[in-house]
N, C-alpha and C. Protein backbone atom coordinates (compact mmCIF):
# COMPACT_ATOMS: atom_id res chain seq x y z
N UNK A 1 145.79 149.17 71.56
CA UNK A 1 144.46 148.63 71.76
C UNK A 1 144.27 147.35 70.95
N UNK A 2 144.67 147.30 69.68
CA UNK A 2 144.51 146.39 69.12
C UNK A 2 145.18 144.89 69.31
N UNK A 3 147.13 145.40 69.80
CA UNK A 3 147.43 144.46 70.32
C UNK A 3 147.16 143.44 71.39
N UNK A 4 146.37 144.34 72.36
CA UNK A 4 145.64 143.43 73.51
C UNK A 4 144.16 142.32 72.83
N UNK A 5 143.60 143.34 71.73
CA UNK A 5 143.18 142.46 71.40
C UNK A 5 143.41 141.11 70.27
N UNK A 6 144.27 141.67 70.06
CA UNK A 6 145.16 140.12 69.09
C UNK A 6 145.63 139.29 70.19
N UNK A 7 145.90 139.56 71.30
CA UNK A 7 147.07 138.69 72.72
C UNK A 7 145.30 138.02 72.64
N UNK A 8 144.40 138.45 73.61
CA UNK A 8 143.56 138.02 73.50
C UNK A 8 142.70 136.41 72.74
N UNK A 9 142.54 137.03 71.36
CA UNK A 9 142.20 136.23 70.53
C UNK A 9 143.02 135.14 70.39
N UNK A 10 144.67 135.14 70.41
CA UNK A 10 144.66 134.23 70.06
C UNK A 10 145.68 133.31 71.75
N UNK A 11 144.82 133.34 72.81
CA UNK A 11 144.81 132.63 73.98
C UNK A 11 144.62 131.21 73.35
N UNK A 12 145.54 130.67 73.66
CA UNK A 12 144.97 129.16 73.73
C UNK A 12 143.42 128.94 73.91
N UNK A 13 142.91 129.19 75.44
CA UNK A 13 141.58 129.01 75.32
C UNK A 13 140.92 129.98 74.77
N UNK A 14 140.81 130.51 73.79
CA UNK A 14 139.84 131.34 73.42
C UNK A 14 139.68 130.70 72.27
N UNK A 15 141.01 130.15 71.27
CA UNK A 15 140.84 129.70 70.38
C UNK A 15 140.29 128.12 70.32
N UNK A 16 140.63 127.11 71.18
CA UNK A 16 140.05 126.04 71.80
C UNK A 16 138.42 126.33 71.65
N UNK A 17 138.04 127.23 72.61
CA UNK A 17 136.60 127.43 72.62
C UNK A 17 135.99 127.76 71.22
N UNK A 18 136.34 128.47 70.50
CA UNK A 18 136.06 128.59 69.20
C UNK A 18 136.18 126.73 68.37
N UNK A 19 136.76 126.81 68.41
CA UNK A 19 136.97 125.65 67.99
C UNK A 19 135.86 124.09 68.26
N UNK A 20 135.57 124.07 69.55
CA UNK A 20 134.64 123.64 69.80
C UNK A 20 133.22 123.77 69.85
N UNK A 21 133.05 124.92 69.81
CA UNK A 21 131.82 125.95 69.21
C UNK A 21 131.52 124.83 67.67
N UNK A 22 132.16 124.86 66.94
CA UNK A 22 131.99 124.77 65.49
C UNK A 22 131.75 123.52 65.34
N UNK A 23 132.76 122.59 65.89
CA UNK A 23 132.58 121.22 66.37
C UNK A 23 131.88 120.39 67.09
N UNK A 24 130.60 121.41 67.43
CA UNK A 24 129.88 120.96 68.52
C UNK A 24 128.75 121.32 67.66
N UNK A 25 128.56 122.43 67.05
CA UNK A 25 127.90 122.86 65.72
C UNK A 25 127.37 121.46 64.86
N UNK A 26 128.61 121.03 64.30
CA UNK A 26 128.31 120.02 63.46
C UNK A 26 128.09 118.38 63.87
N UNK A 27 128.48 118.46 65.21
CA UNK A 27 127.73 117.48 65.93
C UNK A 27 126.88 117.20 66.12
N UNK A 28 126.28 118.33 66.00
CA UNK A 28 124.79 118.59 67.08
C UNK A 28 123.68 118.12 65.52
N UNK A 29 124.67 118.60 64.14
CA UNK A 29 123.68 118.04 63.63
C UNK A 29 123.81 116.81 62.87
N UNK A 30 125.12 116.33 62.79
CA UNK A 30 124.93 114.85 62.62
C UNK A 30 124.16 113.97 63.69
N UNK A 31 123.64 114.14 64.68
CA UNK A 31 123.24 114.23 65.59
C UNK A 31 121.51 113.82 65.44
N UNK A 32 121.42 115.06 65.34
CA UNK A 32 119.92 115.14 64.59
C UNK A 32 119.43 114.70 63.44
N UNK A 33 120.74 114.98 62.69
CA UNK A 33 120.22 113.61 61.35
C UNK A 33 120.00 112.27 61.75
N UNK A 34 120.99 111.97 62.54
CA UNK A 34 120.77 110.40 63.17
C UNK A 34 119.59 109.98 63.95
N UNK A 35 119.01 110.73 64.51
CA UNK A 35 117.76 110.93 65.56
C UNK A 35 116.50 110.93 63.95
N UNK A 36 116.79 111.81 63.44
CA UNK A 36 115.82 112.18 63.06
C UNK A 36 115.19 111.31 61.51
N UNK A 37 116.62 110.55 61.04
CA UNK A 37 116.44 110.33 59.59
C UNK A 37 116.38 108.67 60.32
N UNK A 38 117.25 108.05 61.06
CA UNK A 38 116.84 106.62 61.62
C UNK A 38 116.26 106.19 62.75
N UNK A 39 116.58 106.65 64.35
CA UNK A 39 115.55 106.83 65.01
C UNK A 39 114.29 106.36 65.11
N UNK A 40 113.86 107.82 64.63
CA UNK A 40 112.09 108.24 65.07
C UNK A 40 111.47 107.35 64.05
N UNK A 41 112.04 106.91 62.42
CA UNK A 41 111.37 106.13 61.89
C UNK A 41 111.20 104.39 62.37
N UNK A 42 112.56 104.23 63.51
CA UNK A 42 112.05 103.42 64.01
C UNK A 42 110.94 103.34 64.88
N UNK A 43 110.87 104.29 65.60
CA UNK A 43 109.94 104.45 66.25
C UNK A 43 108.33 104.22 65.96
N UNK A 44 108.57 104.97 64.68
CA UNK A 44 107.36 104.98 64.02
C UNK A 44 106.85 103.34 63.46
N UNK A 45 107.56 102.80 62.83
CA UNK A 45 107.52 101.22 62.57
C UNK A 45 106.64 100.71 63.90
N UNK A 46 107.58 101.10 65.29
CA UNK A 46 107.06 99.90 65.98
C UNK A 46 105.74 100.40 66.54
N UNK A 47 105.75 101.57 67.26
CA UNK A 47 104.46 102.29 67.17
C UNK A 47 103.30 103.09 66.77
N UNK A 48 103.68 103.24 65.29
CA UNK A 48 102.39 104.45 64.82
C UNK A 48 103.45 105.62 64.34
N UNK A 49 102.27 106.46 64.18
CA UNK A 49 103.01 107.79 63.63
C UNK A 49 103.55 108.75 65.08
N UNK A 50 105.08 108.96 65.13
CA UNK A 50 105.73 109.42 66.07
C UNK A 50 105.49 111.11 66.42
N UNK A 51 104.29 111.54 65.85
CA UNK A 51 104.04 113.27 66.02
C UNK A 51 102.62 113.55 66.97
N UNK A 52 103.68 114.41 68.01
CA UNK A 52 102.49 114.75 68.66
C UNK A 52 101.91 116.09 68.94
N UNK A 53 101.84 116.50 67.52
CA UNK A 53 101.78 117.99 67.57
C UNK A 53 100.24 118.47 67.51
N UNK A 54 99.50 118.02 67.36
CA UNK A 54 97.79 117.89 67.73
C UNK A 54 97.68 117.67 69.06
N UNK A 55 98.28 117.00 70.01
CA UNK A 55 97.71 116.60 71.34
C UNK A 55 97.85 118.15 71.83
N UNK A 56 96.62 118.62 73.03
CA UNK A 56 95.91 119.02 73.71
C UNK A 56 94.96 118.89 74.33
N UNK A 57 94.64 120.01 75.52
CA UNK A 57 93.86 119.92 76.40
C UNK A 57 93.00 121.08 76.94
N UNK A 58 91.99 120.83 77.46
CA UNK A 58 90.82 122.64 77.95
C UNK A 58 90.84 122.20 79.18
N UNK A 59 90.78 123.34 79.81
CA UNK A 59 90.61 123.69 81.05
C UNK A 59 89.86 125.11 81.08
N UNK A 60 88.37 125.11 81.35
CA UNK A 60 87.61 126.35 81.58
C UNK A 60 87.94 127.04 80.20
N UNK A 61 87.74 126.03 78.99
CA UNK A 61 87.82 126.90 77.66
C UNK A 61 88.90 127.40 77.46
N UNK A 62 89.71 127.41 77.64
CA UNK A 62 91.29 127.67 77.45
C UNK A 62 92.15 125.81 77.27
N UNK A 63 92.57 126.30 76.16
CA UNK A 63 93.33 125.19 75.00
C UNK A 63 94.92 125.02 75.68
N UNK A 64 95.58 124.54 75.98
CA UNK A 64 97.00 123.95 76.42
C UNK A 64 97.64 122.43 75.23
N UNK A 65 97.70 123.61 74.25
CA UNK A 65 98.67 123.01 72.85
C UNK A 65 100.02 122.16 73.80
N UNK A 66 99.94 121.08 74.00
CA UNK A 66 101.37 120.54 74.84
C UNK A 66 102.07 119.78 73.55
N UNK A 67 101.33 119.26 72.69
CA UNK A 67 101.95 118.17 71.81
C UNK A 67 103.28 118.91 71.28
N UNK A 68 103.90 120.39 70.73
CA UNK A 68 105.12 120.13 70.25
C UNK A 68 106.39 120.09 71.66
N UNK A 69 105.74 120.53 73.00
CA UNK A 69 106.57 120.36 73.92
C UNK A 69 106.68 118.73 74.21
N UNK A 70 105.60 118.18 73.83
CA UNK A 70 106.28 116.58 74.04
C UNK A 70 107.27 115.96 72.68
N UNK A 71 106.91 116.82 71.64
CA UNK A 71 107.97 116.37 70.45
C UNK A 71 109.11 116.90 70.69
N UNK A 72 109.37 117.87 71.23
CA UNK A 72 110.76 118.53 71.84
C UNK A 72 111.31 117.84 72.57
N UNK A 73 110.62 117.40 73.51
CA UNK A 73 111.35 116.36 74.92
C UNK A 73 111.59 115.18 74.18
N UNK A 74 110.47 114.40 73.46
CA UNK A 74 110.73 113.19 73.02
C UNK A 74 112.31 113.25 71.81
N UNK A 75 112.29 114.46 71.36
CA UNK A 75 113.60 114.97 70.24
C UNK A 75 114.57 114.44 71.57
N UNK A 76 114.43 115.74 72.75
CA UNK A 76 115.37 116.27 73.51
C UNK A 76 116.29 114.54 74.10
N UNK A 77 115.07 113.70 74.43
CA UNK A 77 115.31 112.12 75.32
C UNK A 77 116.49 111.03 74.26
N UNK A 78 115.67 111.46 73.02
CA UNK A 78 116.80 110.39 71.89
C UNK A 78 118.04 110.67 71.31
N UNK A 79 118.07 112.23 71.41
CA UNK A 79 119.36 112.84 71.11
C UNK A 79 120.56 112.71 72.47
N UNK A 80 120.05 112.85 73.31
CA UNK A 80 120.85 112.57 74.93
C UNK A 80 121.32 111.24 75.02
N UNK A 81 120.54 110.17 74.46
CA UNK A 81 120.59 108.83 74.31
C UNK A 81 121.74 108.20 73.32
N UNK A 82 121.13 109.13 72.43
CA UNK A 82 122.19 108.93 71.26
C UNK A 82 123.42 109.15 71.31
N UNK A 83 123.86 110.09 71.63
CA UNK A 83 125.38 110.80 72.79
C UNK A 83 125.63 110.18 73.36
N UNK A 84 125.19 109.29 74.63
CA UNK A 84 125.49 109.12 75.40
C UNK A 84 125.53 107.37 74.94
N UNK A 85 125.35 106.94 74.23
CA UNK A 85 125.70 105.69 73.84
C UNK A 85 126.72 105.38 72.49
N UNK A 86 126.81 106.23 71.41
CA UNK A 86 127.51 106.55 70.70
C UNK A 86 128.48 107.27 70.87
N UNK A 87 128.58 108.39 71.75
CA UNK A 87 129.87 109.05 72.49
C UNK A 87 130.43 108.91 73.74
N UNK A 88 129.77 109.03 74.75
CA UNK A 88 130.22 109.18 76.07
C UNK A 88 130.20 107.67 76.44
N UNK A 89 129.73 106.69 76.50
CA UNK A 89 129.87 105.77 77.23
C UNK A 89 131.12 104.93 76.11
N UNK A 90 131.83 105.03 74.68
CA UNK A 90 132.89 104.35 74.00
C UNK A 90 134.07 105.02 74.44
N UNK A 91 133.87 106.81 74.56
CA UNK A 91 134.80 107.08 75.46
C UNK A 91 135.46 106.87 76.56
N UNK A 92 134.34 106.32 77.27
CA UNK A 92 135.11 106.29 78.81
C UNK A 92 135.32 104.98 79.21
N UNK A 93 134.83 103.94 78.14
CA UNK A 93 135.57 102.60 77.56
C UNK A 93 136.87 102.59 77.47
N UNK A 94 137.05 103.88 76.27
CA UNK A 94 139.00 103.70 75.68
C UNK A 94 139.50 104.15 77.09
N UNK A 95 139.34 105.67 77.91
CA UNK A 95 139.97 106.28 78.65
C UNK A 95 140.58 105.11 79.72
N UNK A 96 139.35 104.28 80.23
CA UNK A 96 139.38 103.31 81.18
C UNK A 96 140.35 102.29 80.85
N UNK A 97 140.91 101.90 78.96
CA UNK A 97 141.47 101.19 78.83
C UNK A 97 142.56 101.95 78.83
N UNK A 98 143.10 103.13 78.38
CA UNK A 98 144.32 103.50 78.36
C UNK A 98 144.98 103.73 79.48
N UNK A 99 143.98 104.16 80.98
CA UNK A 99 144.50 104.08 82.30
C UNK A 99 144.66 102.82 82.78
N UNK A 100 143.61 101.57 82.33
CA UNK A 100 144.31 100.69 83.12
C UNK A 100 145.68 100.27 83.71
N UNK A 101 145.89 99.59 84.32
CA UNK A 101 147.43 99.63 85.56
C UNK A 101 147.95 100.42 85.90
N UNK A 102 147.08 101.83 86.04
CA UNK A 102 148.40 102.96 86.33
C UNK A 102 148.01 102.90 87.77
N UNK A 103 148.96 103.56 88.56
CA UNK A 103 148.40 103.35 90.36
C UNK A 103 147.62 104.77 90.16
N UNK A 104 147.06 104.84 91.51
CA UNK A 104 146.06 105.79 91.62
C UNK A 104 146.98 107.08 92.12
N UNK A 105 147.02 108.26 92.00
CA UNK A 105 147.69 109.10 92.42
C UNK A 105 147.28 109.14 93.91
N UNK A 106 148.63 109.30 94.83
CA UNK A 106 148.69 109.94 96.08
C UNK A 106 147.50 110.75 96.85
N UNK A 107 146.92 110.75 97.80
CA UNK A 107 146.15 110.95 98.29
C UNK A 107 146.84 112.49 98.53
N UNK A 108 145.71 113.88 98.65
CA UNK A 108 146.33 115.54 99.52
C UNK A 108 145.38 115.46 100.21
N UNK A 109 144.36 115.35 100.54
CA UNK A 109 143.32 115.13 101.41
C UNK A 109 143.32 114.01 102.62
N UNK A 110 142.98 114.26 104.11
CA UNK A 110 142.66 113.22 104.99
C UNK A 110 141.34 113.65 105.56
N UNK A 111 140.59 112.72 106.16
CA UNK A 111 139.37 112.83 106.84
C UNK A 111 139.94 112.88 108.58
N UNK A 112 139.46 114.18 108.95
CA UNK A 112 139.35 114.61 110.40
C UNK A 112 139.06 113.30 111.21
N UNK A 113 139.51 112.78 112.30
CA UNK A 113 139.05 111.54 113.05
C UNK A 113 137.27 112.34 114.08
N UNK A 114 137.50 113.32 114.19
CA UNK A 114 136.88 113.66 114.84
C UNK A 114 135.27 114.71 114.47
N UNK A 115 135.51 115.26 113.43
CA UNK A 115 134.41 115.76 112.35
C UNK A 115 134.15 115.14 111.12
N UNK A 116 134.90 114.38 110.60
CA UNK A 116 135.07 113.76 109.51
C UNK A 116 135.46 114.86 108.17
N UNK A 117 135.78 116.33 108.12
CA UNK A 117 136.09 117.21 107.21
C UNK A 117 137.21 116.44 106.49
N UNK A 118 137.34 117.37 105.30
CA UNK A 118 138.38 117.05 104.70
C UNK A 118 139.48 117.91 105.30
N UNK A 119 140.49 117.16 105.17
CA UNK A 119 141.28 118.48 105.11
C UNK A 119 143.04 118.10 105.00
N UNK A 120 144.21 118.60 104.57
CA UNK A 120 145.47 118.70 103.64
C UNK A 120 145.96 117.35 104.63
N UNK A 121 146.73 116.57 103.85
CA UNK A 121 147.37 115.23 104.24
C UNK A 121 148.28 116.37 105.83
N UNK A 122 149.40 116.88 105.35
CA UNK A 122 150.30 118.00 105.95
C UNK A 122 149.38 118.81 107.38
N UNK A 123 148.16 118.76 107.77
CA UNK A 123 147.57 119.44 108.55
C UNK A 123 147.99 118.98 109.99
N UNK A 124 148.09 119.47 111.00
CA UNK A 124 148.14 119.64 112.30
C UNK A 124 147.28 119.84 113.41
N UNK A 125 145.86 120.43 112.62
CA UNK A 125 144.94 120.94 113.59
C UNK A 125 143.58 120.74 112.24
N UNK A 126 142.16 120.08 112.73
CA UNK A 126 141.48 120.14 111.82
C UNK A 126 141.43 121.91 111.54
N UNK A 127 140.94 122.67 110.39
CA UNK A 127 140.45 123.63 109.92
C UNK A 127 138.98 123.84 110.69
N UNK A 128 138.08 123.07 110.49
CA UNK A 128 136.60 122.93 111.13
C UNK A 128 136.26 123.09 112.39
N UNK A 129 136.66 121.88 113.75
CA UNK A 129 136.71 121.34 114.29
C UNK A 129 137.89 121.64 115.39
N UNK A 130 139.18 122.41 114.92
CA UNK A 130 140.54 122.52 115.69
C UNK A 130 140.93 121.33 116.29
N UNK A 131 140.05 120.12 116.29
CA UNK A 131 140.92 118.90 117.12
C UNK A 131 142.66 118.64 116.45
N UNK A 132 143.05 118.48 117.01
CA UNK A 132 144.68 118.12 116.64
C UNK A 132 144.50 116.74 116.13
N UNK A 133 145.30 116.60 114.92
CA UNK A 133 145.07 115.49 113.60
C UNK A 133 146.74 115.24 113.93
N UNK A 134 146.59 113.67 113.69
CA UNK A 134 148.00 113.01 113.41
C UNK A 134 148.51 112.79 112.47
């Protein structure tokens, strides 16, 4: 019993996933330090004080507290931003540079003349459609 669970544990991906768990952990809050400690105080500079945890609204005497759901989203908008300009878009900078000149791999897919499906370079008969493919 135990050995299955040692084979288990230590799967490549199981340990990978762990691994990124933790790393994603401490991302998430360098992350939020960055959002939160430079950011929003810019924010605050150019517009006022950045908290909107007072805003609300009545409807028939009933109160709709929205202000920390807009501090959540407004968190949620700069942290996505922040990623995605600090991580994801330098990444796919290098990737783009390290693939440059390679040819594009071989096509396995053709488009049906007659349904337009996809279907295996190797085919004889569409899958969809049955028209006979050249």
């Amino acid at each position: 019993m135990f050995k299955g669970f040692r084979l288990f544990l230590l799967r490549g991906n199981v340990i990978d996933l762990a691994v990124a768990v933790v790393i994603g952990g401490a991302f998430g809050a360098v992350v939020t330090a960055l959002v939160k400690d430079l950011i929003t105080p810019l924010i605050a500079a150019i517009g006022g004080k950045p908290d909107f945890s007072a805003l609300q609204f009545a409807v028939n005497g009933s109160k709709f507290p929205i202000g920390d759901f807009v501090n959540a989203l407004i968190s949620f908008l700069m942290v996505a931003t922040a990623v995605y300009f600090f991580i994801v878009a330098p990444m796919n900078a290098l990737t783009a540079r390290i693939h440059r000149g390679e040819a594009p791999p071989d096509p396995t897919t053709k488009k049906c003349p007659e349904c337009l499906s996809e279907i295996p370079i190797a085919a004889k008969r569409c899958a969809h459609c049955t028209s006979p493919v050249g």
